[in-house]
Protein backbone atom coordinates (compact mmCIF):
# COMPACT_ATOMS: atom_id res chain seq x y z
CA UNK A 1 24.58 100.09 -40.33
CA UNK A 2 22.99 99.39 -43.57
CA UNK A 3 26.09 98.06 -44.96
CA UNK A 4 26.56 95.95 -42.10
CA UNK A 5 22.99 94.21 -43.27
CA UNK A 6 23.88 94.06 -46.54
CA UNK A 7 27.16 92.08 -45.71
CA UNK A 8 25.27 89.66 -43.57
CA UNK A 9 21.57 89.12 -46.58
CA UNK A 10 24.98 88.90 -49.05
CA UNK A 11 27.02 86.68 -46.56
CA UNK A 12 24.20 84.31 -45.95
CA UNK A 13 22.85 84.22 -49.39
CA UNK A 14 26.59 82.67 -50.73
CA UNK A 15 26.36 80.23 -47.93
CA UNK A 16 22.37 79.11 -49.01
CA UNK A 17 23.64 78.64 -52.11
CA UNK A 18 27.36 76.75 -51.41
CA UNK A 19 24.99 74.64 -49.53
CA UNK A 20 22.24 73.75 -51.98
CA UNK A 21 25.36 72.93 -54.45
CA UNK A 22 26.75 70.47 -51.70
CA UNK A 23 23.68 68.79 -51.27
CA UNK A 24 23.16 68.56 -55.01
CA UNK A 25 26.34 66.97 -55.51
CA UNK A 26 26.18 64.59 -52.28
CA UNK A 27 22.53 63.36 -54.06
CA UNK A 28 24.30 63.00 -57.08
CA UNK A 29 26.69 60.80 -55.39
CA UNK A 30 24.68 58.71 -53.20
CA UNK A 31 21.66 58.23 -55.04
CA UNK A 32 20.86 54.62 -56.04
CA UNK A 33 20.42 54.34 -59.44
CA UNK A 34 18.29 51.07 -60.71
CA UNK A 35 18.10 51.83 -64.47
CA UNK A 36 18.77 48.55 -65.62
CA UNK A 37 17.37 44.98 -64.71
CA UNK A 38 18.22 41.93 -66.42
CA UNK A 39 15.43 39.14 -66.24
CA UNK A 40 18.01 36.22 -67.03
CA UNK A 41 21.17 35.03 -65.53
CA UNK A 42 23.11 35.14 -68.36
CA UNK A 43 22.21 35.82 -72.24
CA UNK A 44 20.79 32.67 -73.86
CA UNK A 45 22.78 31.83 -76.89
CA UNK A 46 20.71 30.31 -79.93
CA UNK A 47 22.87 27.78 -81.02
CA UNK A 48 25.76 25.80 -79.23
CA UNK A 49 28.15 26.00 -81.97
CA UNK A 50 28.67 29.27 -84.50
CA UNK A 51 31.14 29.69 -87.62
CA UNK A 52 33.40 32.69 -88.23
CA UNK A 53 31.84 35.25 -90.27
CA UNK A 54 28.31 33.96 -89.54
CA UNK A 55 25.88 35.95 -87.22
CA UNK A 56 25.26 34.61 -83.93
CA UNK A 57 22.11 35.30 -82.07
CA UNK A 58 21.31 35.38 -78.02
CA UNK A 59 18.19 36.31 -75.85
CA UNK A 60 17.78 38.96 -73.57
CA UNK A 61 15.36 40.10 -71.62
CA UNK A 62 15.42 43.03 -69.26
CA UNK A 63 14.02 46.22 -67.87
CA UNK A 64 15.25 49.67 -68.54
CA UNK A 65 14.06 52.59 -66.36
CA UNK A 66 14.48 56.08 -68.08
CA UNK A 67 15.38 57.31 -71.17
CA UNK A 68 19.26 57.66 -70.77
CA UNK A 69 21.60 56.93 -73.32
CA UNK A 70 24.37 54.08 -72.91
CA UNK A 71 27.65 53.18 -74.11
CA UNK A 72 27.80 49.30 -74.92
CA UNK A 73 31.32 47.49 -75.02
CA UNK A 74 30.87 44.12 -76.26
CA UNK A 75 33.89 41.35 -76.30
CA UNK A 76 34.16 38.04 -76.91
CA UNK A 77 36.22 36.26 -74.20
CA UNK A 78 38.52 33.08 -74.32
CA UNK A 79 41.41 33.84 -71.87
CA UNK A 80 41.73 36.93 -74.72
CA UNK A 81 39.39 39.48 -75.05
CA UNK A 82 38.41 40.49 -78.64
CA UNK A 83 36.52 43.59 -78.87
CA UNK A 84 33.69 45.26 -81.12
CA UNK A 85 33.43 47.95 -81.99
CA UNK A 86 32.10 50.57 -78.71
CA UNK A 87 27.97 51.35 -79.75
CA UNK A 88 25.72 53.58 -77.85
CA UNK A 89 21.73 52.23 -77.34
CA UNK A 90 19.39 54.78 -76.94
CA UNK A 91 16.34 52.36 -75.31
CA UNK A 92 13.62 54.13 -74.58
CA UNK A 93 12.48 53.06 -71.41
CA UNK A 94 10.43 49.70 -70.55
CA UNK A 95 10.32 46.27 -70.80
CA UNK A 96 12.17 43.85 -72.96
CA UNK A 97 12.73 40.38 -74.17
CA UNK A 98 14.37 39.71 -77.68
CA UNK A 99 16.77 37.73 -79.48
CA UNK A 100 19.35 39.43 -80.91
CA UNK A 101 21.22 39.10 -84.16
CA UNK A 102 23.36 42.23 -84.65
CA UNK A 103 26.40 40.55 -84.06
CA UNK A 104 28.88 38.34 -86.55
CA UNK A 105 31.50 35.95 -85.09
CA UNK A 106 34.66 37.52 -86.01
CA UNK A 107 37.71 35.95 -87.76
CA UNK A 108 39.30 34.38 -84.43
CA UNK A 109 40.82 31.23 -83.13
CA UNK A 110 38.63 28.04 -82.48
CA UNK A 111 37.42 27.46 -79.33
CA UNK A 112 34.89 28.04 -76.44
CA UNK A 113 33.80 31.70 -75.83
CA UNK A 114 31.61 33.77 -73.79
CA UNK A 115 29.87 36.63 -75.37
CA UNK A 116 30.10 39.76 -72.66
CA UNK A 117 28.60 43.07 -72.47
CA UNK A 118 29.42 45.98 -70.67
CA UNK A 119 26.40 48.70 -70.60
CA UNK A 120 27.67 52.35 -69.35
CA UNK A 121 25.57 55.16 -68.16
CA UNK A 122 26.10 58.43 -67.24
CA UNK A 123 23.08 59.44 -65.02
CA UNK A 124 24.62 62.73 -64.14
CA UNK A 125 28.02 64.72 -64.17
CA UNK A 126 29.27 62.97 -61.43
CA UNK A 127 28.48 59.03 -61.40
CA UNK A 128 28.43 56.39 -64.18
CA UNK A 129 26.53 53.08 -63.55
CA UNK A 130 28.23 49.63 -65.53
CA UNK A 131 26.08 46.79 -65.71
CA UNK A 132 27.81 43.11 -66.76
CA UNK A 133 26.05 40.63 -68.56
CA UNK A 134 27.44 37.67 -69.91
CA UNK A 135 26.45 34.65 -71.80
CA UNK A 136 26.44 30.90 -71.49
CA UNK A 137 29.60 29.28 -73.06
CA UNK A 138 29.20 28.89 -77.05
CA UNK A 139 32.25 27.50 -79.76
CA UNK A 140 33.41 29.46 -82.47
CA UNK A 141 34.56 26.85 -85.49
CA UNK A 142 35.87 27.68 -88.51
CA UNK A 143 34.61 26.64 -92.34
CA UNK A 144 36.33 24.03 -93.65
């Protein structure tokens, strides 16, 4: 008999527990995550033109909720894509609006680009949320 009731307290106990580990995950899944909110349309480039090898500077203003880290790909995009290198941002959270100079026009072809970021988080084991943020058209030129 007592083993019997020992079966079912163990039997139950496994199931209590497979079930608070489903409902963990299906949170973790279905949870809507707002950790990032951009205040413009589209990052407001500084100057119309920029020449290769010179830094080029854009505003952005947004709203980060938490202190998770990010990955940041960045690209500049002409019907190519040419990458920098992958960063990760650790913004505390809060509000921001800044103009940023951190990047230099690299050695590419003339022409008109759009500057592109691609901000990663991983908010827990399961999920990663991308955010997209682009900028208004700009031309790269080179020195003569």
């Amino acid at each position: 008999m007592k083993s019997h009731r020992l079966d079912i307290i163990i039997g139950v106990a496994l199931l209590a527990g497979m079930l608070s580990m489903v409902a963990t995950i299906v949170y973790w899944l279905v949870r809507p995550y707002n950790i990032l909110e951009y205040h413009i349309d589209n990052y407001e480039m500084q100057q119309e033109s920029y020449k290769v090898g010179e830094p080029f500077t854009y505003r952005t203003a947004f709203t980060k909720r938490g202190d998770l880290e990010a990955t940041v790909i960045r690209v500049l995009q002409e019907g190519v894509m040419y990458s920098f290198p992958v960063t990760t941002a650790k913004t505390p959270g809060g509000d921001y609006d800044f103009i940023s100079t951190s990047n230099v026009t690299p050695n590419v072809p003339e022409g008109e680009y759009r500057f592109v970021t691609k901000v990663i988080y991983k908010p827990n084991p399961l999920r990663t949320i991308e955010y997209t943020m682009e900028s208004e058209s700009f031309i790269i030129i080179r020195e003569e």
